[in-house]
PDB file of N, CA and C in Angstrom:
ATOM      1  N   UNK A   1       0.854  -1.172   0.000  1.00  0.00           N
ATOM      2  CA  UNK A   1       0.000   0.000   0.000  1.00  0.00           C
ATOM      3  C   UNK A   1       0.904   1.240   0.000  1.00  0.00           C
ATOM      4  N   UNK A   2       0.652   2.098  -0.930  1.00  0.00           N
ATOM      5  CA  UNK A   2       1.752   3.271  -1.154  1.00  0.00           C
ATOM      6  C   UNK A   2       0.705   4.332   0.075  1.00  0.00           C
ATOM      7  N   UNK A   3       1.673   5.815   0.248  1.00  0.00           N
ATOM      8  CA  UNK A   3       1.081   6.496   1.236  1.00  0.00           C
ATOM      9  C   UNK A   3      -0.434   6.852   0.763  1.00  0.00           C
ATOM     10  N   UNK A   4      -0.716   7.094  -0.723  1.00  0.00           N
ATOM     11  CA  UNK A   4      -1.756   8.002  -0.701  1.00  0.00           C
ATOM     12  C   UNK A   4      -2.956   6.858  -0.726  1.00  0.00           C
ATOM     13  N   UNK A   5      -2.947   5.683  -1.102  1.00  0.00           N
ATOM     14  CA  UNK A   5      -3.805   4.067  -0.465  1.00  0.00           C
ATOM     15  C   UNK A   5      -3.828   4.454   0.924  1.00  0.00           C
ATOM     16  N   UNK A   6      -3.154   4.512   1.981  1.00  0.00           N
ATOM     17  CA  UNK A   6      -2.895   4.474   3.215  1.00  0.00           C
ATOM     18  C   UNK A   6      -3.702   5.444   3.444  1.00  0.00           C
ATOM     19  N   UNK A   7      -3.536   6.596   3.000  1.00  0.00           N
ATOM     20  CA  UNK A   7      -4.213   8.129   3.320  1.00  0.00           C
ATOM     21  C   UNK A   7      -6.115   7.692   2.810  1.00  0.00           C
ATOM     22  N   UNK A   8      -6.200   7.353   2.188  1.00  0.00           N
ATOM     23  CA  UNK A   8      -7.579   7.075   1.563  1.00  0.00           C
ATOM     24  C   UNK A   8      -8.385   6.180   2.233  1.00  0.00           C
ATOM     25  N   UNK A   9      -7.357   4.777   2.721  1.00  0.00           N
ATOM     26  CA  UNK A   9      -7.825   3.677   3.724  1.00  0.00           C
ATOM     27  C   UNK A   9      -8.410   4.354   4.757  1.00  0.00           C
ATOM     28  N   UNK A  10      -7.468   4.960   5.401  1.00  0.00           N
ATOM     29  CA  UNK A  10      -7.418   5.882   6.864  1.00  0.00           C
ATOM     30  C   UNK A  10      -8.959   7.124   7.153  1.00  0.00           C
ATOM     31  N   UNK A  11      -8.851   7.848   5.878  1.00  0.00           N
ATOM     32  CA  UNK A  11      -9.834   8.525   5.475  1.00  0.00           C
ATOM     33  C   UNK A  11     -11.536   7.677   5.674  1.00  0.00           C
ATOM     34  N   UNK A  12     -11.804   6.894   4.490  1.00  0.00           N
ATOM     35  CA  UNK A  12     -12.500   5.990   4.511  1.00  0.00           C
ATOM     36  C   UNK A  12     -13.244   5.165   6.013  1.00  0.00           C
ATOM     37  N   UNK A  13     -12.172   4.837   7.162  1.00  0.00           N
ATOM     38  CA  UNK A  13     -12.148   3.993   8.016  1.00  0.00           C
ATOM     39  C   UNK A  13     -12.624   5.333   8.888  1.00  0.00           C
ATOM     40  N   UNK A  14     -12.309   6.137   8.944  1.00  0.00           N
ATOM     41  CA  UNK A  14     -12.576   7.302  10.219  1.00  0.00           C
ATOM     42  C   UNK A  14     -14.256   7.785   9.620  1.00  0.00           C
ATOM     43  N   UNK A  15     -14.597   7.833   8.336  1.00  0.00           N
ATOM     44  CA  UNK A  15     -16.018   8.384   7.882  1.00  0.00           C
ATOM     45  C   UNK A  15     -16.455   7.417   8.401  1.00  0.00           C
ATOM     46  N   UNK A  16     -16.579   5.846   8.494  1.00  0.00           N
ATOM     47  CA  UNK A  16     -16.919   4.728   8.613  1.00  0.00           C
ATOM     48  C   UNK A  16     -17.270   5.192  10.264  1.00  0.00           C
ATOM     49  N   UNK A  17     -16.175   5.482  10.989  1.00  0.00           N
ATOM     50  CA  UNK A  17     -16.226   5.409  12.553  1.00  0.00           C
ATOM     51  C   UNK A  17     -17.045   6.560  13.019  1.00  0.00           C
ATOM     52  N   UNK A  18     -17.049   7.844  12.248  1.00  0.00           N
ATOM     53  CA  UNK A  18     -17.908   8.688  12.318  1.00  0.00           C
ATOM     54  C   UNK A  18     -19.696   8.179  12.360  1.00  0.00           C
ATOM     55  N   UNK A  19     -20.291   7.451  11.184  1.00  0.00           N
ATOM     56  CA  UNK A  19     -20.882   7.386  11.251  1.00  0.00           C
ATOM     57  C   UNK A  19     -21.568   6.288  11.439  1.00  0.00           C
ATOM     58  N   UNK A  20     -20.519   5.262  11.871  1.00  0.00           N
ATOM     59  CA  UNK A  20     -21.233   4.403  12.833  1.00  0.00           C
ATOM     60  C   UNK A  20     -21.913   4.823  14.452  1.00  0.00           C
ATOM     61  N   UNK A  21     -20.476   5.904  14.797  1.00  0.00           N
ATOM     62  CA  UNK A  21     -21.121   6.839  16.228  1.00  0.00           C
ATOM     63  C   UNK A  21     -22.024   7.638  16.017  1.00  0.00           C
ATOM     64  N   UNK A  22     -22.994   7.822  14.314  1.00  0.00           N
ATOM     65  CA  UNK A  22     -23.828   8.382  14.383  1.00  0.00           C
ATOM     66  C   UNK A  22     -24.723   7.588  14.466  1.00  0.00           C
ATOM     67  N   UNK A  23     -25.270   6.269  13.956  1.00  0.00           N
ATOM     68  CA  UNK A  23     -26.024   5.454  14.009  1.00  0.00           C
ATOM     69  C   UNK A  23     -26.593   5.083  15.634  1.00  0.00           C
ATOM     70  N   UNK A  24     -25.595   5.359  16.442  1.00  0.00           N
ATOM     71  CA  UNK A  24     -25.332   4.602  17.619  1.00  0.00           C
ATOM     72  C   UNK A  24     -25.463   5.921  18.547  1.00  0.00           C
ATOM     73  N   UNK A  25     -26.484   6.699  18.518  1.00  0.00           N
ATOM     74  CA  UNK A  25     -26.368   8.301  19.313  1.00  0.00           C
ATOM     75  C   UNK A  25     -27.126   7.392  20.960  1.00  0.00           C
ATOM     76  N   UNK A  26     -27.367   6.453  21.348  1.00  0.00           N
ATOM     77  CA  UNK A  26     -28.150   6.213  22.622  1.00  0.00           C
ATOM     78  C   UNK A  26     -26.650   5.543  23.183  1.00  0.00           C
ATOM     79  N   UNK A  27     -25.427   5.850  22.851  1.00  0.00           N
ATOM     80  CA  UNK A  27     -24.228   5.401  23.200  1.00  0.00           C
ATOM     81  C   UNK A  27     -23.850   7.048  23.369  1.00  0.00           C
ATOM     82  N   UNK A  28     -23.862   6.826  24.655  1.00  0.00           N
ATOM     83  CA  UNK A  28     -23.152   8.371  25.504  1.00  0.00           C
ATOM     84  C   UNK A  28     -21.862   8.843  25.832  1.00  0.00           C
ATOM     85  N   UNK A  29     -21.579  10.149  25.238  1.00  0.00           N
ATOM     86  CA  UNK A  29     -20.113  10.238  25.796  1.00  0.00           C
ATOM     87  C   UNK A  29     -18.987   9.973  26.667  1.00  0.00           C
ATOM     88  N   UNK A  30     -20.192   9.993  27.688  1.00  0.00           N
ATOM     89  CA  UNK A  30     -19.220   9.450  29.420  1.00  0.00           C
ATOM     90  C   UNK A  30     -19.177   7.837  28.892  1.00  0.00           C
ATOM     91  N   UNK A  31     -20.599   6.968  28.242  1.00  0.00           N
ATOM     92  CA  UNK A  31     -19.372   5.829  28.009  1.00  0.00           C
ATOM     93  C   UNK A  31     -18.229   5.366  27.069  1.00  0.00           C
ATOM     94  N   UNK A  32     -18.384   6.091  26.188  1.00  0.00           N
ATOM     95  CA  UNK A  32     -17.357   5.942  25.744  1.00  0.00           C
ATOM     96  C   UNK A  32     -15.996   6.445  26.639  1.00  0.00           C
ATOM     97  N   UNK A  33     -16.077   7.221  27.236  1.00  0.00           N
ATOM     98  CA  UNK A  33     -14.916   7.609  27.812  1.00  0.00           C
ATOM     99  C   UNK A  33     -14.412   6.592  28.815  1.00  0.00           C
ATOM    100  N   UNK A  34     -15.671   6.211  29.243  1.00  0.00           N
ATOM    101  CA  UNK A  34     -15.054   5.684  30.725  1.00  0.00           C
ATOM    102  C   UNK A  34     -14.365   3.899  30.060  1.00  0.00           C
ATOM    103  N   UNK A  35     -15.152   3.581  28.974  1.00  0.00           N
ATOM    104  CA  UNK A  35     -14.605   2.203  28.325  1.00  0.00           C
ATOM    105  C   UNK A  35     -13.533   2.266  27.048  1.00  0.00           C
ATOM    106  N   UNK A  36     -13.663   3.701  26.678  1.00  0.00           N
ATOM    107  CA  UNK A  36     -11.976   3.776  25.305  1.00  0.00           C
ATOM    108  C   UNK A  36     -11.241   4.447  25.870  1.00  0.00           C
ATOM    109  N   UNK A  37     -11.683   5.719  26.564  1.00  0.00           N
ATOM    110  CA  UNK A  37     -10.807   6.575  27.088  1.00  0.00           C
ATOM    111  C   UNK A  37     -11.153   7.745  26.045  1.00  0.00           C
ATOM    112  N   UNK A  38     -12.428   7.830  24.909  1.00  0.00           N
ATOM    113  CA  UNK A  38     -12.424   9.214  24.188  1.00  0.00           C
ATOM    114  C   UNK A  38     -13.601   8.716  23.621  1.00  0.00           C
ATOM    115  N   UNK A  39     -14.352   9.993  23.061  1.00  0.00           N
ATOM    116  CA  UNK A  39     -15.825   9.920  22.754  1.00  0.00           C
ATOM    117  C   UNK A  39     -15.718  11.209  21.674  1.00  0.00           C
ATOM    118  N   UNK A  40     -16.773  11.392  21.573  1.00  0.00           N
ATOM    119  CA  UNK A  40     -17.033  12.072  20.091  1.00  0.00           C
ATOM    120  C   UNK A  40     -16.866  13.083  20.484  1.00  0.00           C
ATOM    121  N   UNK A  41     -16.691  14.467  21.237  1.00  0.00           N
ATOM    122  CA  UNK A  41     -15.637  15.226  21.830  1.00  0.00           C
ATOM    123  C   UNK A  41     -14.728  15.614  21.682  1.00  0.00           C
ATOM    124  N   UNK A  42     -13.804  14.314  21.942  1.00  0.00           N
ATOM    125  CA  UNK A  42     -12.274  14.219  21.943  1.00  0.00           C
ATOM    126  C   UNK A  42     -12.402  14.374  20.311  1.00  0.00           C
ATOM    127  N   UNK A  43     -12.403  13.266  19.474  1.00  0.00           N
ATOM    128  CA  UNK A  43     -12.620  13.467  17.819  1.00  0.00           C
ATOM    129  C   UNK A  43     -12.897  14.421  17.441  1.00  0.00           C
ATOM    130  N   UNK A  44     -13.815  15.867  17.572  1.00  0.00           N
ATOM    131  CA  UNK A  44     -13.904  16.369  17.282  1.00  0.00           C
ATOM    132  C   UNK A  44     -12.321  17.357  17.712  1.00  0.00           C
ATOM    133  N   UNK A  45     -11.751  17.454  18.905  1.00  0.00           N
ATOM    134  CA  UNK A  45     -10.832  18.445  19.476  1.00  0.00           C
ATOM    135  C   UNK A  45      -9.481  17.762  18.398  1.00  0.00           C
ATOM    136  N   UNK A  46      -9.301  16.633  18.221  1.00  0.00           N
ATOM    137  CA  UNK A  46      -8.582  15.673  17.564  1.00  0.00           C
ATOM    138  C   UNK A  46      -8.756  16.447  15.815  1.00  0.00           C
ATOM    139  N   UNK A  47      -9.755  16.460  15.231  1.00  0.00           N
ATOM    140  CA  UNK A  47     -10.028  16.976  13.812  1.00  0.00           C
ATOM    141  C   UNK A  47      -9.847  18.562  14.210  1.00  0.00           C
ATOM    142  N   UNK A  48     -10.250  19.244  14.583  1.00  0.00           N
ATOM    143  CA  UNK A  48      -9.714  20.842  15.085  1.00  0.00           C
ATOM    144  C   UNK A  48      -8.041  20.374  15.071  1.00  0.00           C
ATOM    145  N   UNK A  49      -7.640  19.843  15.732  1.00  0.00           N
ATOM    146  CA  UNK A  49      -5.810  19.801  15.952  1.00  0.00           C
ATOM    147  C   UNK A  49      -5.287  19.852  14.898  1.00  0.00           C
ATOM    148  N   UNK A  50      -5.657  18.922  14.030  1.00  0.00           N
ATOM    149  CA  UNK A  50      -4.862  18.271  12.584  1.00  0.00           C
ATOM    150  C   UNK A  50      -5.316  19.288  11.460  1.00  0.00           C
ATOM    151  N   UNK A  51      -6.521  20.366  11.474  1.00  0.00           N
ATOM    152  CA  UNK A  51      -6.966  21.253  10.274  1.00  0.00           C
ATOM    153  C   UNK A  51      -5.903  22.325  11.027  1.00  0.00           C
ATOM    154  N   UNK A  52      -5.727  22.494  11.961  1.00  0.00           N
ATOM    155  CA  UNK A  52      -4.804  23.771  12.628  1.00  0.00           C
ATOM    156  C   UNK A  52      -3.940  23.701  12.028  1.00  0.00           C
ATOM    157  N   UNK A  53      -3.386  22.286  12.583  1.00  0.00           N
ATOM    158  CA  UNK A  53      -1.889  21.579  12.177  1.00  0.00           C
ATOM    159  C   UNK A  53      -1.781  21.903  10.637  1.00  0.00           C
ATOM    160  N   UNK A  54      -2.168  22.059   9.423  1.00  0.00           N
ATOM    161  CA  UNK A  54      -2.428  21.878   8.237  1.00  0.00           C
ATOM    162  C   UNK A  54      -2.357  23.767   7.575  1.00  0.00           C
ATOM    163  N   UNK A  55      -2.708  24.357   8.963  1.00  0.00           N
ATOM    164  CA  UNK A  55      -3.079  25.870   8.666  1.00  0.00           C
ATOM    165  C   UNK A  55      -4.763  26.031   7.502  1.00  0.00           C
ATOM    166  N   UNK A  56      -5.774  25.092   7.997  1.00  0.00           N
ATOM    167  CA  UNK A  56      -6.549  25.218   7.908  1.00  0.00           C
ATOM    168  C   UNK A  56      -7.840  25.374   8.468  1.00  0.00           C
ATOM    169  N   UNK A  57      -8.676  26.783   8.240  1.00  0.00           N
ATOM    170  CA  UNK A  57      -9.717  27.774   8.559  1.00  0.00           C
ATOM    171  C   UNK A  57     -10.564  26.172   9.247  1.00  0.00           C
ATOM    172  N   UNK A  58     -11.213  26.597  10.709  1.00  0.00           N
ATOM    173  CA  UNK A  58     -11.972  25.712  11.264  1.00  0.00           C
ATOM    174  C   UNK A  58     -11.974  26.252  12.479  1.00  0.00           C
ATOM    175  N   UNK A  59     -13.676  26.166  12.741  1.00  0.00           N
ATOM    176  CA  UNK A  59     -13.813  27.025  14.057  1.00  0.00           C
ATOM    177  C   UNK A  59     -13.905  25.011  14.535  1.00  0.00           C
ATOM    178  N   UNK A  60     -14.173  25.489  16.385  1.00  0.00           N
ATOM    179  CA  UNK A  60     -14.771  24.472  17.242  1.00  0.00           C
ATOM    180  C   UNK A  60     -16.129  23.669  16.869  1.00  0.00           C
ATOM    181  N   UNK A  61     -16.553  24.865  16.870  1.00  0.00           N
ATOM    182  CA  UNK A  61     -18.411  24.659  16.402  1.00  0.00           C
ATOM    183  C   UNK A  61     -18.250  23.727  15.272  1.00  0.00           C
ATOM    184  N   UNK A  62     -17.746  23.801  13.914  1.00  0.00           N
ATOM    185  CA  UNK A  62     -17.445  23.087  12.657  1.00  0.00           C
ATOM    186  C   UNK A  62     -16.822  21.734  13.187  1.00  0.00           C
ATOM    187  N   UNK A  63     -16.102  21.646  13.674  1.00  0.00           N
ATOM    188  CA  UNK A  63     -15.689  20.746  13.942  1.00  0.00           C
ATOM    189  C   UNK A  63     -16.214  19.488  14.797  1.00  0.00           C
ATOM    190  N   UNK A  64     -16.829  20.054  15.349  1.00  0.00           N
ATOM    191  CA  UNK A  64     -17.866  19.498  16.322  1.00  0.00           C
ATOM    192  C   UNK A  64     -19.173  19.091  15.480  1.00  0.00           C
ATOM    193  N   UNK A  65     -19.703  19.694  14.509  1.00  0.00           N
ATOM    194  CA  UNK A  65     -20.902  19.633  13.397  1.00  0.00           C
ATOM    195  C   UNK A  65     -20.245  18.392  12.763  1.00  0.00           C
ATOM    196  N   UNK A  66     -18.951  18.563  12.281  1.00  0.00           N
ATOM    197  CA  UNK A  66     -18.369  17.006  11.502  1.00  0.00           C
ATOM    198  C   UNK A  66     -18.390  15.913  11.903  1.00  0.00           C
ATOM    199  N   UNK A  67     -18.096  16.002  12.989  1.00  0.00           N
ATOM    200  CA  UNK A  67     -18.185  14.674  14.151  1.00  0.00           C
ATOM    201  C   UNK A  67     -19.886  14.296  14.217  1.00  0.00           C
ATOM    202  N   UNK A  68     -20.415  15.132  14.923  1.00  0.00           N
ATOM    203  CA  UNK A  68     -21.472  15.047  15.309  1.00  0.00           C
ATOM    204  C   UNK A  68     -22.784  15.392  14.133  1.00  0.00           C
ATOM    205  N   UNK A  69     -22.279  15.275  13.023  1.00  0.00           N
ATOM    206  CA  UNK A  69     -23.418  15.285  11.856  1.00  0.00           C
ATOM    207  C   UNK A  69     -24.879  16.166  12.309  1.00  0.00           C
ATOM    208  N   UNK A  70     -24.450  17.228  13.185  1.00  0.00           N
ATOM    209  CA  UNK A  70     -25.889  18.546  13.329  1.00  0.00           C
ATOM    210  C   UNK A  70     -24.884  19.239  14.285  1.00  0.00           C
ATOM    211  N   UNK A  71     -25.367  21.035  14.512  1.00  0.00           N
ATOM    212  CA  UNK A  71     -24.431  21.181  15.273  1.00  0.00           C
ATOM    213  C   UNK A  71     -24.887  20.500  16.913  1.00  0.00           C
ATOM    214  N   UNK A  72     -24.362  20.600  17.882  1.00  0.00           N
ATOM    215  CA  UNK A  72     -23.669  20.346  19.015  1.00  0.00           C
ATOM    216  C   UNK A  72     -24.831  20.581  20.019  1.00  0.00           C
ATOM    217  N   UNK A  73     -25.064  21.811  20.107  1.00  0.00           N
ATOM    218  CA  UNK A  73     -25.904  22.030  20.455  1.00  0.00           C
ATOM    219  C   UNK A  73     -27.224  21.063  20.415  1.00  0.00           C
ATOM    220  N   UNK A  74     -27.764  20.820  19.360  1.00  0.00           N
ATOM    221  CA  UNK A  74     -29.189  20.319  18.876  1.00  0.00           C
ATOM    222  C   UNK A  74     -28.791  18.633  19.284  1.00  0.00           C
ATOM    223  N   UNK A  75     -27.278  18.058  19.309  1.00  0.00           N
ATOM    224  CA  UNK A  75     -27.626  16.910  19.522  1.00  0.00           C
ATOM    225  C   UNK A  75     -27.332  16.818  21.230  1.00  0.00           C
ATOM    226  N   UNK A  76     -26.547  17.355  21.772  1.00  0.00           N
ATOM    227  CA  UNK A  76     -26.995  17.705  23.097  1.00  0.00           C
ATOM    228  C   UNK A  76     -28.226  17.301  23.720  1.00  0.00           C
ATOM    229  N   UNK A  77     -28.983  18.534  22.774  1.00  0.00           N
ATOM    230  CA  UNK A  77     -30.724  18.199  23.418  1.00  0.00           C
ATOM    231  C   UNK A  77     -31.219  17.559  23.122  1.00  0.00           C
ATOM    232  N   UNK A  78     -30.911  16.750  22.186  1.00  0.00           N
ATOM    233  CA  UNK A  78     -31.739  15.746  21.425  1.00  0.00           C
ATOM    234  C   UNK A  78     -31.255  13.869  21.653  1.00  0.00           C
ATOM    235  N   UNK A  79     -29.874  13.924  22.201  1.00  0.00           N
ATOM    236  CA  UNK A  79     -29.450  12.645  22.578  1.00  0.00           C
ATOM    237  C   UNK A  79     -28.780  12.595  24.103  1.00  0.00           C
ATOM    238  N   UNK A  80     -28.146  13.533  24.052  1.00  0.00           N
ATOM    239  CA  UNK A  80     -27.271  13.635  24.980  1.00  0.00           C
ATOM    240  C   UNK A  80     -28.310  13.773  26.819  1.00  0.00           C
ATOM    241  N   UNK A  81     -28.199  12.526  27.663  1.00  0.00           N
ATOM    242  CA  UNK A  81     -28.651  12.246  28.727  1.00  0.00           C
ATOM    243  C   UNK A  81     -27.547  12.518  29.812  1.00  0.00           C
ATOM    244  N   UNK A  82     -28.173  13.160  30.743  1.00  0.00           N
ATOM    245  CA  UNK A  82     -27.532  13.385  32.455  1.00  0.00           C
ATOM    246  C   UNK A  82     -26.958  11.969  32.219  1.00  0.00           C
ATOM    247  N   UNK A  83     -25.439  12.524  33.233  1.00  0.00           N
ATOM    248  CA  UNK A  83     -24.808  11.607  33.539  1.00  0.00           C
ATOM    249  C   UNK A  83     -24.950  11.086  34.976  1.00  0.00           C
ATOM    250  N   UNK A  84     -25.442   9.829  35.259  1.00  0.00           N
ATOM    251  CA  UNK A  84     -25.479   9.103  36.395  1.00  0.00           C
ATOM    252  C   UNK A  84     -24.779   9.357  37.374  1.00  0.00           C
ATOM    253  N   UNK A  85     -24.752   9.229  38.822  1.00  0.00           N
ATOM    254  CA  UNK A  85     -24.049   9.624  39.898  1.00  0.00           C
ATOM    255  C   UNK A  85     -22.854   8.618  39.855  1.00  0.00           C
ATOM    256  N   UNK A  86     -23.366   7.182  39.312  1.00  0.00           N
ATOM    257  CA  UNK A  86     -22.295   6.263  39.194  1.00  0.00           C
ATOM    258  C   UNK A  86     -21.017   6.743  38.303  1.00  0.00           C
ATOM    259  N   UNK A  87     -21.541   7.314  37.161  1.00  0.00           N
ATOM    260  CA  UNK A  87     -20.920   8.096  35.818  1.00  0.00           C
ATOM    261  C   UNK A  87     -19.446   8.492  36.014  1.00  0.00           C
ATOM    262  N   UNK A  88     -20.404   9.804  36.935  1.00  0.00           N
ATOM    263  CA  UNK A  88     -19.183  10.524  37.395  1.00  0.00           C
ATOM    264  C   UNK A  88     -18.582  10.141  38.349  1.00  0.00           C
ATOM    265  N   UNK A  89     -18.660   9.611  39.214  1.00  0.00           N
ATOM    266  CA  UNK A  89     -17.791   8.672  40.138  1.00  0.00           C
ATOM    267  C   UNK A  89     -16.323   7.940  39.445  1.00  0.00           C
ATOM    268  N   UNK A  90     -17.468   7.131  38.425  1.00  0.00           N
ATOM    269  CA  UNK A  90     -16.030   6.450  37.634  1.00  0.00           C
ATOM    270  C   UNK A  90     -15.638   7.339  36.808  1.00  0.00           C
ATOM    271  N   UNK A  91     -15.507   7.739  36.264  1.00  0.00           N
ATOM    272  CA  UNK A  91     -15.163   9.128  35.986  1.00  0.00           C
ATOM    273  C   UNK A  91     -13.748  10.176  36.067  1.00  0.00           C
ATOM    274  N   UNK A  92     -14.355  10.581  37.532  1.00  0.00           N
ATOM    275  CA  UNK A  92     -13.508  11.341  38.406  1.00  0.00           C
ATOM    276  C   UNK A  92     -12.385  10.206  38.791  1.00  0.00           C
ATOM    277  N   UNK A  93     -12.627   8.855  39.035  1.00  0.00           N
ATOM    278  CA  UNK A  93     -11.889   7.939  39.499  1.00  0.00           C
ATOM    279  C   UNK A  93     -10.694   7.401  38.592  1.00  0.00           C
ATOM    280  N   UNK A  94     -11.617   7.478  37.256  1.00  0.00           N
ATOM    281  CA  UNK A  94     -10.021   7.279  36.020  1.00  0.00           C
ATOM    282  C   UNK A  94      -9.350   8.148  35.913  1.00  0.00           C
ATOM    283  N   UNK A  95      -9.999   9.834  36.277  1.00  0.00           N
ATOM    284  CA  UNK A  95      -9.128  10.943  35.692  1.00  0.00           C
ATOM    285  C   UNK A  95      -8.206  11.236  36.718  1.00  0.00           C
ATOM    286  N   UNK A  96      -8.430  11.076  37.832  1.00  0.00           N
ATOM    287  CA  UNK A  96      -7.648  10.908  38.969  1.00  0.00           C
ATOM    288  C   UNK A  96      -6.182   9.923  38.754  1.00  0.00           C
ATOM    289  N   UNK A  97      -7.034   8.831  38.896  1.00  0.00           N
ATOM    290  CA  UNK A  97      -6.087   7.734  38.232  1.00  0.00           C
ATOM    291  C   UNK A  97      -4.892   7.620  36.862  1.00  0.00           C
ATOM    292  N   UNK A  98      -5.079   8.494  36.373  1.00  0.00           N
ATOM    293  CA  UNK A  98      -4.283   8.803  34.852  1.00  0.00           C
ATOM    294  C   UNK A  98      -3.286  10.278  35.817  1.00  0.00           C
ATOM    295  N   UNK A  99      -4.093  11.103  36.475  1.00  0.00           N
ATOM    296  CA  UNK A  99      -3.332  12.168  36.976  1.00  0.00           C
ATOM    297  C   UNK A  99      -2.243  11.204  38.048  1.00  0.00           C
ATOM    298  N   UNK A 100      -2.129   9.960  38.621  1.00  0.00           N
ATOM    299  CA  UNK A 100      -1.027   9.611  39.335  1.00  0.00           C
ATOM    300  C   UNK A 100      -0.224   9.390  38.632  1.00  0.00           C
ATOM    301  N   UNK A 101      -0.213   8.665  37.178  1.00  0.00           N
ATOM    302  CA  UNK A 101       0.560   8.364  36.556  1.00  0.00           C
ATOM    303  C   UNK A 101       1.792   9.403  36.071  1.00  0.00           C
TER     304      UNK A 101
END
């Protein structure tokens, strides 16, 4: 596989992961976090890094709309559920836990 196969694979596989986490919106940020360690969030702060990195025009908001296929806001209210007392417990308990390291 030459780089620009690689670049296209890579491409391809992340739209794929995008919108499988769109299919899958009753799958909540905190779990993803608390079981990968990053949620659709992070991906979005992750795609902001690399258009920077590139010296290319991209607010937060946009970036966050890419990930999240509407802006941020609307899926917020529309998927996004309170996080459990358990939630944040484990939570606070990994981020803690990564801060000893």
């Amino acid at each position: 596989m030459n780089e620009q196969q690689r670049t296209e694979v890579e491409a391809a596989a992340f739209r794929r992961l995008i919108d499988h986490l769109d299919k899958n919106k009753q799958v909540q940020n905190i779990e993803l976090m608390l079981l990968a360690d990053f949620c659709r969030n992070c991906l979005s702060k992750w795609y902001l890094a690399e258009a920077q990195e590139r010296d290319i025009s991209l607010t937060d908001d946009e970036a966050r709309e890419a990930i999240y296929k509407m802006p941020y806001s609307d899926w917020k209210s529309n998927h996004q559920l309170p996080a459990t007392e358990e939630q944040v417990a484990a939570f606070d308990a990994k981020r803690a836990a990564k801060q000893q390291k």
